[in-house]
C-alpha atoms as a PDB file:
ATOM      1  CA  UNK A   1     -22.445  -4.580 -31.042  1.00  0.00           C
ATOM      2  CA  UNK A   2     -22.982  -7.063 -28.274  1.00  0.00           C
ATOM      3  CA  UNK A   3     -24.626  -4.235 -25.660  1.00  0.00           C
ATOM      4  CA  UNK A   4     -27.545  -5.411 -25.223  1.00  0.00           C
ATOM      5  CA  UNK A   5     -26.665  -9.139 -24.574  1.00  0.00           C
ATOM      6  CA  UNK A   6     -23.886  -7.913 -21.717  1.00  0.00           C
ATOM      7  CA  UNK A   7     -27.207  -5.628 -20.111  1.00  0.00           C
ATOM      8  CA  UNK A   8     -28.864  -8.873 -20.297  1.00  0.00           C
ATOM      9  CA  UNK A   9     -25.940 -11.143 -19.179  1.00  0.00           C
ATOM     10  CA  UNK A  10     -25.103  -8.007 -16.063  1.00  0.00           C
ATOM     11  CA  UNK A  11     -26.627  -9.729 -12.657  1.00  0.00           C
ATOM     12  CA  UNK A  12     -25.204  -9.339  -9.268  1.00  0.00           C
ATOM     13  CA  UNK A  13     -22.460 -11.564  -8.388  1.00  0.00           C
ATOM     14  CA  UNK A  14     -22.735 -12.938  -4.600  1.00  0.00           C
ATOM     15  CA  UNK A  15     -19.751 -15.400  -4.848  1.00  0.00           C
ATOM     16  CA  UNK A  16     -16.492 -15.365  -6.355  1.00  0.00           C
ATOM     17  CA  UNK A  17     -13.286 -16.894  -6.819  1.00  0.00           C
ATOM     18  CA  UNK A  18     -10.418 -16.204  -4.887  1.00  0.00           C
ATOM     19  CA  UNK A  19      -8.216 -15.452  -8.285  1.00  0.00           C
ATOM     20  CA  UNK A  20      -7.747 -11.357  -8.081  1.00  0.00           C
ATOM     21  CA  UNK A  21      -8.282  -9.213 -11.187  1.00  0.00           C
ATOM     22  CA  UNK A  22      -4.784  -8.441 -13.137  1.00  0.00           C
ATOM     23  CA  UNK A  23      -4.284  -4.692 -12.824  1.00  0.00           C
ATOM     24  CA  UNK A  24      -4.198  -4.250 -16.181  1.00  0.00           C
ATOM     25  CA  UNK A  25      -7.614  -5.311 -16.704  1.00  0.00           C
ATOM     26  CA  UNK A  26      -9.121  -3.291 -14.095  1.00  0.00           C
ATOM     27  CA  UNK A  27      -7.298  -0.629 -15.596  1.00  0.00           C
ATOM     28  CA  UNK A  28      -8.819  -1.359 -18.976  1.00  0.00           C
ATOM     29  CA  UNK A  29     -12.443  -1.550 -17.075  1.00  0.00           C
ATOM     30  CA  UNK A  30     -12.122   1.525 -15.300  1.00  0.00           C
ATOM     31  CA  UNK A  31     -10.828   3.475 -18.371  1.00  0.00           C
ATOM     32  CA  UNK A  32     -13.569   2.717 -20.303  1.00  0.00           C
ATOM     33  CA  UNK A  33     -15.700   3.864 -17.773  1.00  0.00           C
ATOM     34  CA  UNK A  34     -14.800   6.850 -18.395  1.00  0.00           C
ATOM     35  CA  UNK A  35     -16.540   7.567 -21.313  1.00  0.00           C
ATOM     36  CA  UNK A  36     -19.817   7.892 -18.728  1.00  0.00           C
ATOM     37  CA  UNK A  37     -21.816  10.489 -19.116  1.00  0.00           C
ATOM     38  CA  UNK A  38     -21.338  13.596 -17.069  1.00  0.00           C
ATOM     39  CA  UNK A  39     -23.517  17.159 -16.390  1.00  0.00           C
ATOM     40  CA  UNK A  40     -21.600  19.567 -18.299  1.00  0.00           C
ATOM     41  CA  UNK A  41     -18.637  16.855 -18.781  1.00  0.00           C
ATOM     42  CA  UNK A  42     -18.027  17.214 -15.235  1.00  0.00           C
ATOM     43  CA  UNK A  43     -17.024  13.748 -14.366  1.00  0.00           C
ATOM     44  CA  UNK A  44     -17.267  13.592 -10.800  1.00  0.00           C
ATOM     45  CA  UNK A  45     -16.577  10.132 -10.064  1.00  0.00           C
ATOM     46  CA  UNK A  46     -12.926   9.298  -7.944  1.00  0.00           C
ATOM     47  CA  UNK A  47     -12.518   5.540  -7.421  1.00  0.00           C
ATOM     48  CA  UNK A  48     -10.387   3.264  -4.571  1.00  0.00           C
ATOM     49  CA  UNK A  49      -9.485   0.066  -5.848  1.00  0.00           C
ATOM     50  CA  UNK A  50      -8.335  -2.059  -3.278  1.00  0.00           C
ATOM     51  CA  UNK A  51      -7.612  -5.833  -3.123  1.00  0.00           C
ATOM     52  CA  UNK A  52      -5.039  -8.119  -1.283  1.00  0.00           C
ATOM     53  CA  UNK A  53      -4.252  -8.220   2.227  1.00  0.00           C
ATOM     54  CA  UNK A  54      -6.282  -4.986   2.797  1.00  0.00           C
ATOM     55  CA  UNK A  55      -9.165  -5.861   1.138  1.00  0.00           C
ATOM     56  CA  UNK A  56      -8.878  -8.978   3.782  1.00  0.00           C
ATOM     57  CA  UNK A  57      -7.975  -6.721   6.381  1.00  0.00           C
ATOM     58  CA  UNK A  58     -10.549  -4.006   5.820  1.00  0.00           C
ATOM     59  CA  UNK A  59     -13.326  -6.722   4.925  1.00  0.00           C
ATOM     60  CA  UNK A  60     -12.817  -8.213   8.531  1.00  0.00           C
ATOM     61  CA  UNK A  61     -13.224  -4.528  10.044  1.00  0.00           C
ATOM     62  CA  UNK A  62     -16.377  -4.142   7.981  1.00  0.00           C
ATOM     63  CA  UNK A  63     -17.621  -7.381   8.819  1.00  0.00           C
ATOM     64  CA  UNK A  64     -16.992  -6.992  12.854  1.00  0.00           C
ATOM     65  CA  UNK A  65     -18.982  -3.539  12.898  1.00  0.00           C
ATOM     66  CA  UNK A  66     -21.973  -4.936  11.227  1.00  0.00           C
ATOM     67  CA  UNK A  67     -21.996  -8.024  13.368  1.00  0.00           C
ATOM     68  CA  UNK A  68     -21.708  -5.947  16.276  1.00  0.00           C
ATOM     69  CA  UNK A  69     -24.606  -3.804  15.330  1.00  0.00           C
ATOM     70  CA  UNK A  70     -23.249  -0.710  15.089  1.00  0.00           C
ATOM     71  CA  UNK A  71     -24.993   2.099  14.016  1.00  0.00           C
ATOM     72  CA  UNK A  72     -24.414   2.641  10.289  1.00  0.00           C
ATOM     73  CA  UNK A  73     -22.711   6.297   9.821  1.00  0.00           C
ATOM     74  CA  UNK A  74     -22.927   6.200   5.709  1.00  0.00           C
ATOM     75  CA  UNK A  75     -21.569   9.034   3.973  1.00  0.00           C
ATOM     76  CA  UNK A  76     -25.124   9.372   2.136  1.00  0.00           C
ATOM     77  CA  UNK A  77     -28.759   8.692   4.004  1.00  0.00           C
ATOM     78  CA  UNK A  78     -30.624   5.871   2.966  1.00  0.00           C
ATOM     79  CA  UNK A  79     -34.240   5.857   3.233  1.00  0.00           C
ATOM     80  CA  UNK A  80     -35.779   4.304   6.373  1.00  0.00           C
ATOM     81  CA  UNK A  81     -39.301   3.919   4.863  1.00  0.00           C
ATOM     82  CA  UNK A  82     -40.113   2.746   1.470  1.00  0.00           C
ATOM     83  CA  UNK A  83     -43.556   2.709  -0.003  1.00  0.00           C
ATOM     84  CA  UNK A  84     -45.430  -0.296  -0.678  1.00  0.00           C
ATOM     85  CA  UNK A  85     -44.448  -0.519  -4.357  1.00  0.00           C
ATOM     86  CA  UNK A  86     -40.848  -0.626  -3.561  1.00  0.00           C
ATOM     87  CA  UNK A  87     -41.660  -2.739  -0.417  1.00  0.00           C
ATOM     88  CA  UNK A  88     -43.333  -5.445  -2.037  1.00  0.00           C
ATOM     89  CA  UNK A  89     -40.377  -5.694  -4.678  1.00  0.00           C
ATOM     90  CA  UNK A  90     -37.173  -6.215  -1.644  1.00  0.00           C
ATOM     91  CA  UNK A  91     -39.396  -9.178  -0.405  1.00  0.00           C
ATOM     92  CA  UNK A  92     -40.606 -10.754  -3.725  1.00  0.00           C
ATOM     93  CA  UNK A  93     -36.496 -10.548  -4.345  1.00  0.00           C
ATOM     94  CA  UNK A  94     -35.921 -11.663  -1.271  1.00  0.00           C
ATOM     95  CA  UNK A  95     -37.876 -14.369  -0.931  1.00  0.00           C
ATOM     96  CA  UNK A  96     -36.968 -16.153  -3.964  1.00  0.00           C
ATOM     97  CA  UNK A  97     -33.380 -15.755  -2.575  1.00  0.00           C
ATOM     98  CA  UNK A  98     -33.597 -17.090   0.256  1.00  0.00           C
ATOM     99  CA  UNK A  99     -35.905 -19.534  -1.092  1.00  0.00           C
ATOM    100  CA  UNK A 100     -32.914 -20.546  -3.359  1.00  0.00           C
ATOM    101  CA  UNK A 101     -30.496 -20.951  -0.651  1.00  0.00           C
ATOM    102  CA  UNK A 102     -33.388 -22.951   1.444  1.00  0.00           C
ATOM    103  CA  UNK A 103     -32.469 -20.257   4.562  1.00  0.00           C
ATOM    104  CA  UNK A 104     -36.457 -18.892   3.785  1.00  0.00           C
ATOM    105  CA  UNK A 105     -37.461 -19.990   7.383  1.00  0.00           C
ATOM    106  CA  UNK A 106     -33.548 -19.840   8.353  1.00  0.00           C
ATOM    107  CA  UNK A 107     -32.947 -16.755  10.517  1.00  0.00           C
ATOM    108  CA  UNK A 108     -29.488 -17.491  11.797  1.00  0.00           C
ATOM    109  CA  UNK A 109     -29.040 -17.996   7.951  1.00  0.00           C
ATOM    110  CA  UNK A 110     -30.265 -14.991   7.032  1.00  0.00           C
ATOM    111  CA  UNK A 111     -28.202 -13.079   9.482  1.00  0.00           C
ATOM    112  CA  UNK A 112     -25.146 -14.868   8.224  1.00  0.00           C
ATOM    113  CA  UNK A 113     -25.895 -14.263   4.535  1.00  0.00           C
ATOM    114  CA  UNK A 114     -26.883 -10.538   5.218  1.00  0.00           C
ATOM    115  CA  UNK A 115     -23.195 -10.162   7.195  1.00  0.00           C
ATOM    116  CA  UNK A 116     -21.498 -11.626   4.313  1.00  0.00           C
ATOM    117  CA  UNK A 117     -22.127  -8.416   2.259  1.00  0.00           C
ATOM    118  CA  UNK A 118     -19.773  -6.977   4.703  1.00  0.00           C
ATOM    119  CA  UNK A 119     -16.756  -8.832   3.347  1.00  0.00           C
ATOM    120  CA  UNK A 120     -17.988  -8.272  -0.560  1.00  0.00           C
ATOM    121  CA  UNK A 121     -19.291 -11.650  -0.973  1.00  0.00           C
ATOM    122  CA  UNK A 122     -15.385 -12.729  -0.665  1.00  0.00           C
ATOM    123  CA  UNK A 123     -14.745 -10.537  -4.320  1.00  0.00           C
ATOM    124  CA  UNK A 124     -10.886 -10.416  -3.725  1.00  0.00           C
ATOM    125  CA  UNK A 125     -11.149  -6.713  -5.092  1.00  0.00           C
ATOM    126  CA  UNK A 126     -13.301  -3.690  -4.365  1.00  0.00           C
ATOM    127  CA  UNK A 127     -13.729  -0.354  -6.499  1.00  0.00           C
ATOM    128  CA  UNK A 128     -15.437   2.700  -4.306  1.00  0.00           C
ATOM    129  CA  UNK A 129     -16.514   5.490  -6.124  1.00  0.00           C
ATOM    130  CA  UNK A 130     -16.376   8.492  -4.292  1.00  0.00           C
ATOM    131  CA  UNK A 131     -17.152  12.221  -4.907  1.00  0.00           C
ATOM    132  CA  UNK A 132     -16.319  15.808  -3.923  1.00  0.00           C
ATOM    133  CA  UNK A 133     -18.737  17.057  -1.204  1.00  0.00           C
ATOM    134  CA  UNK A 134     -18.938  20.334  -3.269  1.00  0.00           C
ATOM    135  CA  UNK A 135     -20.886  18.489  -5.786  1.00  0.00           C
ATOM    136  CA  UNK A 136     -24.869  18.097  -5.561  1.00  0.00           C
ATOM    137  CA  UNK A 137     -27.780  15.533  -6.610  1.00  0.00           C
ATOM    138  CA  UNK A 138     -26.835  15.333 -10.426  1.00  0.00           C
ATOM    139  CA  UNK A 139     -23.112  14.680  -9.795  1.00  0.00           C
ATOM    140  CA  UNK A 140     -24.638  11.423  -8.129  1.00  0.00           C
ATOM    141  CA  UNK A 141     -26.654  10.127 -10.992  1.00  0.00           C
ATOM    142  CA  UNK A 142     -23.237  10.552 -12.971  1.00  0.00           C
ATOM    143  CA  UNK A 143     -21.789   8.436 -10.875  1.00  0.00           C
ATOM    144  CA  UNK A 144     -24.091   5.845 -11.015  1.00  0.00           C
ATOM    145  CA  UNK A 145     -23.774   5.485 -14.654  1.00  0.00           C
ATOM    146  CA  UNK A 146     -20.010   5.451 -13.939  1.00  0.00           C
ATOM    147  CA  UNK A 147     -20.876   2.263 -11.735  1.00  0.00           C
ATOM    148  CA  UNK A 148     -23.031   0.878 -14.189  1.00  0.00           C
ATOM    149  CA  UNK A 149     -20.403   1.448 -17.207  1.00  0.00           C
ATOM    150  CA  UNK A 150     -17.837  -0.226 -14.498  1.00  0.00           C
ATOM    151  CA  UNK A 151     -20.402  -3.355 -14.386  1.00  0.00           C
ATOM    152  CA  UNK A 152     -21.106  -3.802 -18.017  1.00  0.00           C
ATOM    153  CA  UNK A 153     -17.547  -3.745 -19.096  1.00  0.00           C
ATOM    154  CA  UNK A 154     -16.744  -6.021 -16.255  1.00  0.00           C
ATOM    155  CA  UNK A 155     -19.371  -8.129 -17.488  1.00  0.00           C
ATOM    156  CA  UNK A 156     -18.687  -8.497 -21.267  1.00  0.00           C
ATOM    157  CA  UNK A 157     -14.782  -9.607 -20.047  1.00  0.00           C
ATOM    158  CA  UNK A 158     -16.183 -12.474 -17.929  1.00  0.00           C
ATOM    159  CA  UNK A 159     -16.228 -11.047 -14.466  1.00  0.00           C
ATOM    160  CA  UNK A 160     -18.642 -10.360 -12.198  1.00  0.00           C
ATOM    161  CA  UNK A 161     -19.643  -7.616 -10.091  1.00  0.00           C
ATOM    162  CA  UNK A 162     -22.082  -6.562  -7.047  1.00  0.00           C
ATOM    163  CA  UNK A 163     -22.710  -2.671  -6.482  1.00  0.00           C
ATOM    164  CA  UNK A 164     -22.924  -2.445  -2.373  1.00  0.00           C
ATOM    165  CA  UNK A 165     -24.314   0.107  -0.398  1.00  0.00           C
ATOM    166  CA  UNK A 166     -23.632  -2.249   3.173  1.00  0.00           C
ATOM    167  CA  UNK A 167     -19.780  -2.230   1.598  1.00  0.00           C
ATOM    168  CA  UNK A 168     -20.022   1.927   2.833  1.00  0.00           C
ATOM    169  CA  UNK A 169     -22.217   1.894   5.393  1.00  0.00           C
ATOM    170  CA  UNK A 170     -18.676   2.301   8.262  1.00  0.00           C
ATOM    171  CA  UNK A 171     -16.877   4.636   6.104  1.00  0.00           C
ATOM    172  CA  UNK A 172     -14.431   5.828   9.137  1.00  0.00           C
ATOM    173  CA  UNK A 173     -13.537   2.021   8.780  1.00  0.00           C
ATOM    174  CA  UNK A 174     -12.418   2.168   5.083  1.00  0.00           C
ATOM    175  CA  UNK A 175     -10.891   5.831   5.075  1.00  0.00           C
ATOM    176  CA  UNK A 176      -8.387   4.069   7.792  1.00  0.00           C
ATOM    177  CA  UNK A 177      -7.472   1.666   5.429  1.00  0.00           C
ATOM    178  CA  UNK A 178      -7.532   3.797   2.114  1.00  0.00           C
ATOM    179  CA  UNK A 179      -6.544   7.107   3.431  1.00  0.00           C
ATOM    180  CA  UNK A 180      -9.814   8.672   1.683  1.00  0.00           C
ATOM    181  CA  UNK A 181     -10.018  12.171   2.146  1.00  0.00           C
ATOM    182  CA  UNK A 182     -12.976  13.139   4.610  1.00  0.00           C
ATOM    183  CA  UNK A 183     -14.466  16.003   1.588  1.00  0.00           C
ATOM    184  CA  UNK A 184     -14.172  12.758  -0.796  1.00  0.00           C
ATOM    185  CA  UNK A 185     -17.733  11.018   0.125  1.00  0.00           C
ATOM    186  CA  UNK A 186     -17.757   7.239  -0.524  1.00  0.00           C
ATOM    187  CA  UNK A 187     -20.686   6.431  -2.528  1.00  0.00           C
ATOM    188  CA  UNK A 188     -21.127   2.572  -3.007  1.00  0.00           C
ATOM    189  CA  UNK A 189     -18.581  -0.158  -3.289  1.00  0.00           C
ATOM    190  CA  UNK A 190     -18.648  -2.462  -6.134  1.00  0.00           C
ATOM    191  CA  UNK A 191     -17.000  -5.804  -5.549  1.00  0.00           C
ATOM    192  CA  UNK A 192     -15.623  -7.191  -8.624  1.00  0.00           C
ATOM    193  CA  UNK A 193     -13.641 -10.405  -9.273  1.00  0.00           C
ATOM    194  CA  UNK A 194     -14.459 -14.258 -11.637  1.00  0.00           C
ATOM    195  CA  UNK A 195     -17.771 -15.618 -10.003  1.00  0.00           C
ATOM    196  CA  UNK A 196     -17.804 -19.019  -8.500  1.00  0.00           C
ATOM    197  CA  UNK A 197     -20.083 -20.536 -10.868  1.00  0.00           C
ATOM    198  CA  UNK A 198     -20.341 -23.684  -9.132  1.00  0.00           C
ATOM    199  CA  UNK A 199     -21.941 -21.858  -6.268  1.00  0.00           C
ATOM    200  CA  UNK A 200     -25.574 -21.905  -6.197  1.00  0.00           C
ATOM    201  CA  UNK A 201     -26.097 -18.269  -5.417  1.00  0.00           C
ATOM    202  CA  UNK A 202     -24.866 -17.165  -8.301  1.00  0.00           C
ATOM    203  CA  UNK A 203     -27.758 -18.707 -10.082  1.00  0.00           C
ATOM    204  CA  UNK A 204     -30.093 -16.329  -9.214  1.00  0.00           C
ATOM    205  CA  UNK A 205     -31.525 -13.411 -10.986  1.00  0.00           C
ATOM    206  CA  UNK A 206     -33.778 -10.734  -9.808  1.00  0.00           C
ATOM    207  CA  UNK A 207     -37.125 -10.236 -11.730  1.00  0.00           C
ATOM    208  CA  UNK A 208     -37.712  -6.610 -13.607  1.00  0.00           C
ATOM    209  CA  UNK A 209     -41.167  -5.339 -13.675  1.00  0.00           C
ATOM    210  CA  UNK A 210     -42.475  -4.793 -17.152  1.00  0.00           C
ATOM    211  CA  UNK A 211     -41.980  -1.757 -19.301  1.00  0.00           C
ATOM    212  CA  UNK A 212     -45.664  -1.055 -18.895  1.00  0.00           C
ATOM    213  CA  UNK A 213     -44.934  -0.683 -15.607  1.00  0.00           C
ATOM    214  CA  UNK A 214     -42.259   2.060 -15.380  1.00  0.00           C
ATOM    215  CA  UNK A 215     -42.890   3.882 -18.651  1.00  0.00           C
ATOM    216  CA  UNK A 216     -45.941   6.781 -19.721  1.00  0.00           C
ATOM    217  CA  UNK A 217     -46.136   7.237 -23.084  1.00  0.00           C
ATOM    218  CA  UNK A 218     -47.123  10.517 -24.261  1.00  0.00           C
ATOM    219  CA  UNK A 219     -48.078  11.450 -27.682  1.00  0.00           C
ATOM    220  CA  UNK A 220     -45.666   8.498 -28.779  1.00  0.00           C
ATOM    221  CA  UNK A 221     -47.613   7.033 -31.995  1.00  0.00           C
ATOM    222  CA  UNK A 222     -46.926   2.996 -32.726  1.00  0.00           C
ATOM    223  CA  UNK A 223     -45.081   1.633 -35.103  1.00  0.00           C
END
């Protein structure tokens, strides 16, 4: 089994071709993904796959709203304050991206590249995952390893993806579009398409701490 090479290959894609995704294979993608693991087999996950002119359409919106500054009004909170630990890892990541792109000292470029997640990084298709407001804190972790089933497959058929949590953050915008239900919350978006591998972006690769560093090993004996 190749699993652990596609893990290792899996990296976020932040430019792609213009080619769409046959339906067929996201179909194949998707399908697979659900074999994710669910609390009590409750597979909470409900997916919007959108491409063509909406996606274009839709994108634009996005794109308008977070150029505007508009408040985000996510479905989901995201933390304000992070801790120095998790701190110091966004601008270690950062920094070597925008060191990459040469837009370190850049801030127009910044701006620009930080708007661009707004339109998906130009992915011609978008998957959202969504879930039932009944559901609670667990049903979310399932549908994260949904996303990251969705990624891996994606990955071991030569595509590339980028899970986005600016791709939700107007989700008034994309219900208008997609005619989600307001009890269906949109969790993340997950742009998937064929990266652009001429494009220097999509050379990069965030660092992972060491195991050391995230595991504590208790009553485990070597060997």
């Amino acid at each position: 089994m190749e699993v652990l090479r596609t893990i290792q290959e899996r990296k976020s894609i932040r430019k792609f071709k213009a080619d769409p995704v046959s339906k067929a294979m996201l179909e194949e993608i998707l399908q697979a993904a659900q074999r994710s693991p669910s609390a009590i087999n409750t597979q909470p996950w409900e997916c919007w796959a959108v491409g063509g002119e909406t996606a274009r359409q839709l994108a634009e919106e996005l794109y308008q709203s977070g150029a505007n500054g508009e408040v985000f009004r996510s479905d989901f909170p995201v933390a304000e304050q992070w801790k120095e630990v998790y701190v110091n890892r966004m601008r270690e990541n950062g920094k070597r991206l925008f060191g990459l792109l040469g837009i370190q000292e850049d801030r127009e470029g910044r701006r620009a590249f930080s708007l661009s997640m707004y339109k998906f990084y130009d992915a011609p298709q978008v998957i959202f995952v969504c879930l039932d407001e009944s559901l609670g804190h667990y049903s979310i972790f399932d549908c994260g390893c949904f996303a990251q089933t969705v990624c891996l497959v994606a990955t071991s058929k030569g595509l590339g993806t980028c899970i986005l949590e600016s791709a939700v953050r107007y989700p008034d915008i994309i219900r208008k579009y997609l005619g989600i239900p307001p009890q269906k919350k949109i969790l993340v978006g997950i742009a998937i398409g064929y990266p652009d591998h001429g494009a220097v972006i999509n050379e990069f690769s965030s660092n992972r701490e060491p195991v050391e560093n995230a595991v504590r090993w208790v009553d485990i004996m070597k060997g």
